[in-house]
N, C-alpha and C. Protein backbone atom coordinates (compact mmCIF):
# COMPACT_ATOMS: atom_id res chain seq x y z
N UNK A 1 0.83 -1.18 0.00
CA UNK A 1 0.00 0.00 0.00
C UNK A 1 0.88 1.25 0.00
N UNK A 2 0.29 1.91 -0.62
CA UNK A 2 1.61 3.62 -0.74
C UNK A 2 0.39 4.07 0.41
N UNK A 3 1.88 4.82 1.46
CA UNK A 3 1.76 6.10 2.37
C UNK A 3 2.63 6.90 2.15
N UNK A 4 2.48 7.96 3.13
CA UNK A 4 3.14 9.24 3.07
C UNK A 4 3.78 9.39 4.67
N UNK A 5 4.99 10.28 4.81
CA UNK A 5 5.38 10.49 5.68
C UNK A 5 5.76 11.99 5.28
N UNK A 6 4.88 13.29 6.23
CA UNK A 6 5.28 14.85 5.86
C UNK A 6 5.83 15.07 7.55
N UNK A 7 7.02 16.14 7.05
CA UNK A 7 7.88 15.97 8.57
C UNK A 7 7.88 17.77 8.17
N UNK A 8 8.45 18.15 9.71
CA UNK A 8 9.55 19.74 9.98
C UNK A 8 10.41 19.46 10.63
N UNK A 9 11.37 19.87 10.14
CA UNK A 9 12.88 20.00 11.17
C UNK A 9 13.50 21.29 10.98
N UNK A 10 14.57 21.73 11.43
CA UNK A 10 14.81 22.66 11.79
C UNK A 10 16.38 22.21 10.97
N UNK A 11 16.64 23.32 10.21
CA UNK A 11 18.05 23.33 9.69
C UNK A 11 19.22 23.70 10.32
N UNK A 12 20.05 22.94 10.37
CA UNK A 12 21.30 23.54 11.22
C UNK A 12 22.01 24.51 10.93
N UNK A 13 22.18 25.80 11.25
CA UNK A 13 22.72 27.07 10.52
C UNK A 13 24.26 26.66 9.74
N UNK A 14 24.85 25.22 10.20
CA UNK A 14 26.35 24.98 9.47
C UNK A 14 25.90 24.32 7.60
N UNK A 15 25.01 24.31 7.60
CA UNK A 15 24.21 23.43 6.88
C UNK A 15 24.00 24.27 5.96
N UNK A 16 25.33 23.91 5.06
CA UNK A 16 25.28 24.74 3.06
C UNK A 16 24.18 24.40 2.03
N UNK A 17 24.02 24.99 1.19
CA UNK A 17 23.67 24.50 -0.15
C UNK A 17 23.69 23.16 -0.28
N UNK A 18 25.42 23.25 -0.51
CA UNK A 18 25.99 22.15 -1.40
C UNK A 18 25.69 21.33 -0.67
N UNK A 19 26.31 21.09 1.20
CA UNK A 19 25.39 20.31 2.10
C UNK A 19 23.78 19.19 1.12
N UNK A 20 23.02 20.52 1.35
CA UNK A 20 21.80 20.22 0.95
C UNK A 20 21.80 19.41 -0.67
N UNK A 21 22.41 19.78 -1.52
CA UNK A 21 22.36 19.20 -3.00
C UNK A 21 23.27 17.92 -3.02
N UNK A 22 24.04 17.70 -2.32
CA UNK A 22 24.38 16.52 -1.72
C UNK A 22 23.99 15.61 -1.12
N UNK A 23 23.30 15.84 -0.23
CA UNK A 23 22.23 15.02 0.12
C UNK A 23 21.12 14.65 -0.74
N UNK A 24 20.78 15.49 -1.48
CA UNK A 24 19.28 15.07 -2.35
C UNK A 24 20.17 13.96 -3.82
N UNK A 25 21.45 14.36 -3.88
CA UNK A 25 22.11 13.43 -4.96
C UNK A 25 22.19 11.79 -4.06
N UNK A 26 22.31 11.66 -2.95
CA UNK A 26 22.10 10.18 -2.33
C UNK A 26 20.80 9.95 -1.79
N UNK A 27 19.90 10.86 -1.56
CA UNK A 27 18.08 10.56 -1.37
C UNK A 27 17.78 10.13 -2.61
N UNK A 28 18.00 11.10 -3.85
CA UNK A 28 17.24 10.35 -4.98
C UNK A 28 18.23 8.85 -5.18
N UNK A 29 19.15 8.56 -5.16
CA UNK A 29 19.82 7.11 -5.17
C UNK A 29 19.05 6.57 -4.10
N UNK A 30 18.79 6.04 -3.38
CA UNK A 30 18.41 5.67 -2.19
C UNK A 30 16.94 6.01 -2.76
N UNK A 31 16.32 6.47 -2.77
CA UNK A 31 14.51 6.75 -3.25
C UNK A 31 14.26 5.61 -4.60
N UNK A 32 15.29 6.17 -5.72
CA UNK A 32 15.15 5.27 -6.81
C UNK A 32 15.25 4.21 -6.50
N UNK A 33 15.96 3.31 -5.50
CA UNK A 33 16.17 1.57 -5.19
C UNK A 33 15.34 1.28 -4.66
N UNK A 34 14.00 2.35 -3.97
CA UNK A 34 13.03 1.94 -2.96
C UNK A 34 11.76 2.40 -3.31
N UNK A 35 11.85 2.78 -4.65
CA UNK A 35 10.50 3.44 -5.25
C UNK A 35 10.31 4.96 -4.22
N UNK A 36 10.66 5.54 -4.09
CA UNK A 36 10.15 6.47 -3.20
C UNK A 36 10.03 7.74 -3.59
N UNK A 37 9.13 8.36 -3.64
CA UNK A 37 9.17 9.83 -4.46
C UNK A 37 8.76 11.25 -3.39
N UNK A 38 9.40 12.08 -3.56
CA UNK A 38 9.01 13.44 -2.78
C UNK A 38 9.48 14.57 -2.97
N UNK A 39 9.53 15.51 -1.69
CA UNK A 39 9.72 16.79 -1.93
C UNK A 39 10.14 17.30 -0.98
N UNK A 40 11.33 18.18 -0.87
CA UNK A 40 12.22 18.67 0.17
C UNK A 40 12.38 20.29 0.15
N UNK A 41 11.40 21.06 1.00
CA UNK A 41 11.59 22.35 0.54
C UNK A 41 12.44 22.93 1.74
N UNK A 42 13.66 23.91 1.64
CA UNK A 42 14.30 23.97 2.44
C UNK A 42 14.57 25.82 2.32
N UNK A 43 14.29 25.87 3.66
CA UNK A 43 14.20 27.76 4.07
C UNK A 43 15.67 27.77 4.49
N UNK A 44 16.00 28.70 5.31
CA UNK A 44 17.63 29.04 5.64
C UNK A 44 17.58 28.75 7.32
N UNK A 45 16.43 28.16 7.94
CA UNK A 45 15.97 27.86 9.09
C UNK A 45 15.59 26.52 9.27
N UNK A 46 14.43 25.71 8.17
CA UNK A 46 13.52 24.98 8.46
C UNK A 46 13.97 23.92 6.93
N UNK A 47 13.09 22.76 7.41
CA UNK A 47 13.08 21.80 6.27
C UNK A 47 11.71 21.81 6.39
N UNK A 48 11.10 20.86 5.24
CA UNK A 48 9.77 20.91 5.72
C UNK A 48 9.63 19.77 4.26
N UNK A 49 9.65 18.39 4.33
CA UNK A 49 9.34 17.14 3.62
C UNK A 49 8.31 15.86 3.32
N UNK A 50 7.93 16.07 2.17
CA UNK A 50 6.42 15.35 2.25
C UNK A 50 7.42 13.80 1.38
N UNK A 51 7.44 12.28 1.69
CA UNK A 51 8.05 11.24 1.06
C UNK A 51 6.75 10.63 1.09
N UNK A 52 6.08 9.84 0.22
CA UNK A 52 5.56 8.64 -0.64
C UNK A 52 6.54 7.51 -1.40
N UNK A 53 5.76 5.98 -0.80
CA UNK A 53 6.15 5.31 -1.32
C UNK A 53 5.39 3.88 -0.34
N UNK A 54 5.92 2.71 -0.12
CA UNK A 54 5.62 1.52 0.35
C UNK A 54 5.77 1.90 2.16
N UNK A 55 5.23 1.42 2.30
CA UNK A 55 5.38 2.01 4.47
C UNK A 55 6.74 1.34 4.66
N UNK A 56 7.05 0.37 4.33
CA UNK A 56 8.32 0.12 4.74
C UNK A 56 9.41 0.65 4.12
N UNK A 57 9.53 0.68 3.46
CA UNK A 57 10.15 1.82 2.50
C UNK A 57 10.19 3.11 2.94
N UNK A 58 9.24 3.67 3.54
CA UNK A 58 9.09 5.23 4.26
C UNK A 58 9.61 5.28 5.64
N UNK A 59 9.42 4.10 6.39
CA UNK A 59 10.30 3.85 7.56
C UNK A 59 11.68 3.99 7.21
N UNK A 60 11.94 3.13 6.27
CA UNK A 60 13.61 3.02 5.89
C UNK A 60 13.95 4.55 6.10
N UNK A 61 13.44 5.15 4.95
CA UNK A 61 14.04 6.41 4.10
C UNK A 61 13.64 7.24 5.85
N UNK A 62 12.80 7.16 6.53
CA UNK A 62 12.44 8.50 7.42
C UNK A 62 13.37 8.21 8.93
N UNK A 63 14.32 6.84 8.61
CA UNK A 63 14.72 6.76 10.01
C UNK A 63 16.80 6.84 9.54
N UNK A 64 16.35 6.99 8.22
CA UNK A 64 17.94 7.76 7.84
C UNK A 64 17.72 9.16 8.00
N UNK A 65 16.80 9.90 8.06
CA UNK A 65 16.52 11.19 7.82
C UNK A 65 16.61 11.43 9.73
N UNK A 66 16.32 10.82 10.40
CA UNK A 66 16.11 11.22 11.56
C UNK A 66 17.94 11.23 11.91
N UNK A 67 18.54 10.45 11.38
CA UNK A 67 20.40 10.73 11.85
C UNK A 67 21.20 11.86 10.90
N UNK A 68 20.33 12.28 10.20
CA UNK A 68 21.06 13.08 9.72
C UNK A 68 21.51 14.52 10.19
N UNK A 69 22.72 14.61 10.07
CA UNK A 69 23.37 15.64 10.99
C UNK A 69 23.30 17.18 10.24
N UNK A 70 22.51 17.09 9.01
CA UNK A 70 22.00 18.89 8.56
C UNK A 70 20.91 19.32 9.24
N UNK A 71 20.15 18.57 9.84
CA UNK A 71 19.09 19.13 10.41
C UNK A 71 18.62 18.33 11.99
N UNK A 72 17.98 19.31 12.83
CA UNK A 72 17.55 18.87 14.02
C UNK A 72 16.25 18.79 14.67
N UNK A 73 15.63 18.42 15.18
CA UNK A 73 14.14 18.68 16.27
C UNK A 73 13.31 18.11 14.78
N UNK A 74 13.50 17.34 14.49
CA UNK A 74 12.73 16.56 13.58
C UNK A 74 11.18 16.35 14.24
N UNK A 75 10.31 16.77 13.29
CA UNK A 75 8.66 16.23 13.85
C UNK A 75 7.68 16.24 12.84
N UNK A 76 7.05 15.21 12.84
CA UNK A 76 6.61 14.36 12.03
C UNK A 76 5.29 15.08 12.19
N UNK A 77 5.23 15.66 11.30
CA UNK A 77 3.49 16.11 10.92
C UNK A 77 2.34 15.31 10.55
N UNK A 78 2.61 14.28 9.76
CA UNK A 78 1.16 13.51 9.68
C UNK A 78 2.01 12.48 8.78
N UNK A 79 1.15 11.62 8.19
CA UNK A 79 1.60 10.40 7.64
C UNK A 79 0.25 9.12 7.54
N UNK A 80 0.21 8.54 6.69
CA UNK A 80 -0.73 7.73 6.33
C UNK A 80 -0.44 6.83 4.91
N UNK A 81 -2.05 6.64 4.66
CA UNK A 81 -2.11 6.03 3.90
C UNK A 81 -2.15 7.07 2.14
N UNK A 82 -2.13 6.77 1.13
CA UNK A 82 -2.13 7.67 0.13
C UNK A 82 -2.82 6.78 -1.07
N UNK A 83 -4.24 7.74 -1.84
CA UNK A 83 -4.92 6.55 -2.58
C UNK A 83 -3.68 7.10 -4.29
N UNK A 84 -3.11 7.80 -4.34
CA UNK A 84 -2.04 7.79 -5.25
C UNK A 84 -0.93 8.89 -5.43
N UNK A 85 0.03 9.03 -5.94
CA UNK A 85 1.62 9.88 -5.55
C UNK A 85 1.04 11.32 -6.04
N UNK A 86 1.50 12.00 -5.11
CA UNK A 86 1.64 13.70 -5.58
C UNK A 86 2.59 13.90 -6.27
N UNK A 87 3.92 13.06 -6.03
CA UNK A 87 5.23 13.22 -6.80
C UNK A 87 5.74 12.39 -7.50
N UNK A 88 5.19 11.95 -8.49
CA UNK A 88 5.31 10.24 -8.95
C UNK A 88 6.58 10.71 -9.68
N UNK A 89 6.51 11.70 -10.17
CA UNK A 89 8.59 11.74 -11.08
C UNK A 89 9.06 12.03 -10.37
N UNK A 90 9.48 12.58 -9.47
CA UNK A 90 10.52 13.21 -8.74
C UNK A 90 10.83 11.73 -7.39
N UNK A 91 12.06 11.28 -7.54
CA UNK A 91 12.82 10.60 -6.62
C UNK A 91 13.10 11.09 -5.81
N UNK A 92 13.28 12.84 -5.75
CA UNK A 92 13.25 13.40 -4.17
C UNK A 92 13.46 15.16 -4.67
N UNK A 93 12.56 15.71 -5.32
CA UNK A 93 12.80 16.99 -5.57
C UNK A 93 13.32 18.09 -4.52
N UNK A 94 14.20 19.22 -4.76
CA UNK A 94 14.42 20.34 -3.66
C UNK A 94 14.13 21.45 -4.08
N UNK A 95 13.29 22.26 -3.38
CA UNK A 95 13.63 23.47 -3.44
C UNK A 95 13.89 24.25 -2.38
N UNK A 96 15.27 25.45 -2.58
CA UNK A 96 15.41 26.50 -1.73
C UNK A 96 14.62 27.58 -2.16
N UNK A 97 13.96 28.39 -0.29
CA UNK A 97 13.62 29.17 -0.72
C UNK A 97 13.09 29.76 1.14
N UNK A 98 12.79 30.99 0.81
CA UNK A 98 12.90 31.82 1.81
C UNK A 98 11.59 31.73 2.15
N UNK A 99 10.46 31.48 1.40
CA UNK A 99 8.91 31.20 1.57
C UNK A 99 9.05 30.45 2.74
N UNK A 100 9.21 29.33 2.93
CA UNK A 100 9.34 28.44 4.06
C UNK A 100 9.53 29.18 5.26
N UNK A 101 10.74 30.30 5.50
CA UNK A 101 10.79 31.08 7.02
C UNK A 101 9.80 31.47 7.17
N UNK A 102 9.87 32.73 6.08
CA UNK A 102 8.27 33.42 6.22
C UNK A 102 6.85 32.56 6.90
N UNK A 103 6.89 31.86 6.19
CA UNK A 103 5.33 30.89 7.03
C UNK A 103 5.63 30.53 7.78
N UNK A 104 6.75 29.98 8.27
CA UNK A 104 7.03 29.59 9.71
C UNK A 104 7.01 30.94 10.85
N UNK A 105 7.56 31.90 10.29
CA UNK A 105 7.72 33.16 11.11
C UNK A 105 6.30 33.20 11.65
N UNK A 106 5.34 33.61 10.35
CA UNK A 106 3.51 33.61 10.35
C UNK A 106 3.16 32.95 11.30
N UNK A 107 3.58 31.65 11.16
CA UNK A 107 2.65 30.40 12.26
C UNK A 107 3.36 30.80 13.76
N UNK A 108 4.79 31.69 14.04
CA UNK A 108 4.67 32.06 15.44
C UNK A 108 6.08 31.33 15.62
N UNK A 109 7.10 30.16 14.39
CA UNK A 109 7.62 29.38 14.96
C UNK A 109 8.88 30.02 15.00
N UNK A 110 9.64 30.18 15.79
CA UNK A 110 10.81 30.67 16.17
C UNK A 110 12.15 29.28 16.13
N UNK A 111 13.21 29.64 14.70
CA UNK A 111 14.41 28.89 14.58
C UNK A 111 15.13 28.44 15.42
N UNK A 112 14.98 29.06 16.75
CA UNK A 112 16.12 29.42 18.31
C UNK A 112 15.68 28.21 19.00
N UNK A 113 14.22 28.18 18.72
CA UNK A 113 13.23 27.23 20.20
C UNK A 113 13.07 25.90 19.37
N UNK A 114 12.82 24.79 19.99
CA UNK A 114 12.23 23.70 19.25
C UNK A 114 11.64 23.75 18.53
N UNK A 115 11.29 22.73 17.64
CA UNK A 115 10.17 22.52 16.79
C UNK A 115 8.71 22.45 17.57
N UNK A 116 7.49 22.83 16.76
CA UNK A 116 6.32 22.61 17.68
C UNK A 116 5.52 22.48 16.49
N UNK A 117 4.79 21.45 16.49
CA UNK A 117 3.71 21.12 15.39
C UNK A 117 2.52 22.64 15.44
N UNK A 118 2.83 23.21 14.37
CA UNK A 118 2.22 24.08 13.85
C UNK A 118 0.48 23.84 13.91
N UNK A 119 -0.01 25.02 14.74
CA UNK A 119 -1.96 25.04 14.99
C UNK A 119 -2.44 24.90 13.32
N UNK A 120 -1.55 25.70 12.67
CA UNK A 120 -2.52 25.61 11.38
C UNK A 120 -1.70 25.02 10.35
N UNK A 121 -1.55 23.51 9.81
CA UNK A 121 -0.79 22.63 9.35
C UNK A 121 -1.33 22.91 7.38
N UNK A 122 -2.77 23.54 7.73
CA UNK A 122 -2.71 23.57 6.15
C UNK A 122 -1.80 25.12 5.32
N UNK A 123 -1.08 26.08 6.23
CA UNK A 123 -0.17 26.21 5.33
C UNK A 123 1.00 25.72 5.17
N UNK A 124 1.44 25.26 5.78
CA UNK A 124 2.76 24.70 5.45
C UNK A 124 2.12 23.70 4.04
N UNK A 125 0.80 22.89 3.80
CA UNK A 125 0.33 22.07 2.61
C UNK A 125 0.40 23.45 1.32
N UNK A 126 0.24 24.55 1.99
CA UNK A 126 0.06 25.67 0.78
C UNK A 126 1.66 25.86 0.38
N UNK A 127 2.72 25.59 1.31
CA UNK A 127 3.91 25.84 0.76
C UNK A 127 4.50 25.05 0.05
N UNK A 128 4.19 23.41 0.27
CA UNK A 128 3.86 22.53 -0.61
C UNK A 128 3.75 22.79 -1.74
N UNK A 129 2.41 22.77 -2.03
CA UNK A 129 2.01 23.03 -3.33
C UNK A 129 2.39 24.25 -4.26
N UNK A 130 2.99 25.71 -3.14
CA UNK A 130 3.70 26.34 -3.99
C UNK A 130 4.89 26.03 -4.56
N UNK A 131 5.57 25.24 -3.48
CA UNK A 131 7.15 25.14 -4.23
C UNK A 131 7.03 24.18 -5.50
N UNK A 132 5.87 23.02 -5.05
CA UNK A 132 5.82 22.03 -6.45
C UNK A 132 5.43 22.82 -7.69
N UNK A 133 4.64 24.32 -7.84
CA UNK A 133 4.63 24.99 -8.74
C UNK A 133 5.65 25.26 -9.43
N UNK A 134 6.78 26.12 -8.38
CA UNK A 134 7.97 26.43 -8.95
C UNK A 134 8.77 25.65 -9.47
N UNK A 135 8.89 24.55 -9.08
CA UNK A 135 9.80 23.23 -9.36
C UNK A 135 9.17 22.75 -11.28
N UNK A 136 8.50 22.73 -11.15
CA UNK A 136 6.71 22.19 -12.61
C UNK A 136 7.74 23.53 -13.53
N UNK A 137 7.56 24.45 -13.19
CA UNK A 137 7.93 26.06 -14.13
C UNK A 137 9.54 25.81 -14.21
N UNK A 138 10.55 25.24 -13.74
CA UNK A 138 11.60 25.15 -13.27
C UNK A 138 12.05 24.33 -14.23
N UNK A 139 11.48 22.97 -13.99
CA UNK A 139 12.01 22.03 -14.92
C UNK A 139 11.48 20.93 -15.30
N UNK A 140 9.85 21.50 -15.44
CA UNK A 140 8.53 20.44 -16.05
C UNK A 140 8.45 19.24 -14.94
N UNK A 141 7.39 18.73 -14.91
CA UNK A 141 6.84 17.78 -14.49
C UNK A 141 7.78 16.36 -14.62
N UNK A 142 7.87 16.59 -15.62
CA UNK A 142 8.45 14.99 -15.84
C UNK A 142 9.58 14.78 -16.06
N UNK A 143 10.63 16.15 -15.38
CA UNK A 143 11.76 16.31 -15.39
C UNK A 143 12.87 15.36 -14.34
N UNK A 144 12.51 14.64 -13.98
CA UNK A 144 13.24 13.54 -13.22
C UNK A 144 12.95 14.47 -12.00
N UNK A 145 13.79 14.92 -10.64
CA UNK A 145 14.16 15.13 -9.49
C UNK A 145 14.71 16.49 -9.54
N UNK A 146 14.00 17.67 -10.20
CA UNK A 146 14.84 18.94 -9.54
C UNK A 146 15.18 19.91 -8.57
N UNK A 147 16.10 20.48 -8.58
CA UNK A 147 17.11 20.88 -7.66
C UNK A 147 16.98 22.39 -7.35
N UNK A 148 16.60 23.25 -7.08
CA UNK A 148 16.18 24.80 -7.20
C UNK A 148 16.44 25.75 -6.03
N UNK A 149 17.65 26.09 -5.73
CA UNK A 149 17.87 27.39 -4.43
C UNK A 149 17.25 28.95 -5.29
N UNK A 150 16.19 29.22 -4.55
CA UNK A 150 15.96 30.56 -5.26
C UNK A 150 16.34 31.44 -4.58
N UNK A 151 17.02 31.48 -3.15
CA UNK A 151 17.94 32.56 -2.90
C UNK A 151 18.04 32.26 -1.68
């Protein structure tokens, strides 16, 4: 059965670019061997990642993500079942972008303090769906896994 696993963590301020495009070059390796498809939008503060694929498969991929040393205070926003992929091309798309603080700022969440599951979870789904816009305009739909720091 395909589920989903959508998380926030908090970016570690040592935590580059290249950091980041490095990592998404061994997620999509690691995604492609496990069917797994998603989306990694990353602010200069926050991560914020929606993965689809087989539940065991999403365990795998979400309990490498929990050791990873670019980001911290990992928390798992929701997760289930999925009746089909939001990201069926993309093996693990990224985008940078400053949108992500901003809504986090909005929702009250402060970079300094822990993570805290956000009262109103459907925007962070609106930042979602914006960055998958930009990514679609970026480098089409069916562009394999792209990669996008917009500043």
């Amino acid at each position: 059965m395909l589920s989903y696993i959508l998380y926030l963590s908090r970016r570690r301020a040592s935590t580059s670019n290249d950091d980041i495009e490095r990592m998404l070059v061994g997620a999509q390796s690691f995604n492609d061997r496990h069917a797994i498809t998603g989306l990694l939008v990353c602010g200069h503060h926050w991560f914020l990642q929606h993965l689809e694929g087989r539940e065991v498969d999403i365990e795998k991929a979400y309990r490498r993500i929990l050791t990873s040393a670019l980001h911290d205070n990992v928390t798992k926003l929701g997760g289930g079942l999925l009746l089909g992929r939001e990201f069926a091309t993309w093996s693990m798309a990224g985008l940078g972008s400053s949108q992500l603080d901003a809504t986090m700022a909005e929702l009250g969440l402060d970079p300094a303090r822990n993570v805290a599951i956000p009262s109103t979870p459907s925007k962070l789904m609106t930042v979602l769906a914006s960055s998958r816009r930009i990514l679609e305009a970026a480098g089409g739909i069916n562009a394999g896994a792209p990669v996008v720091f917009l500043d």
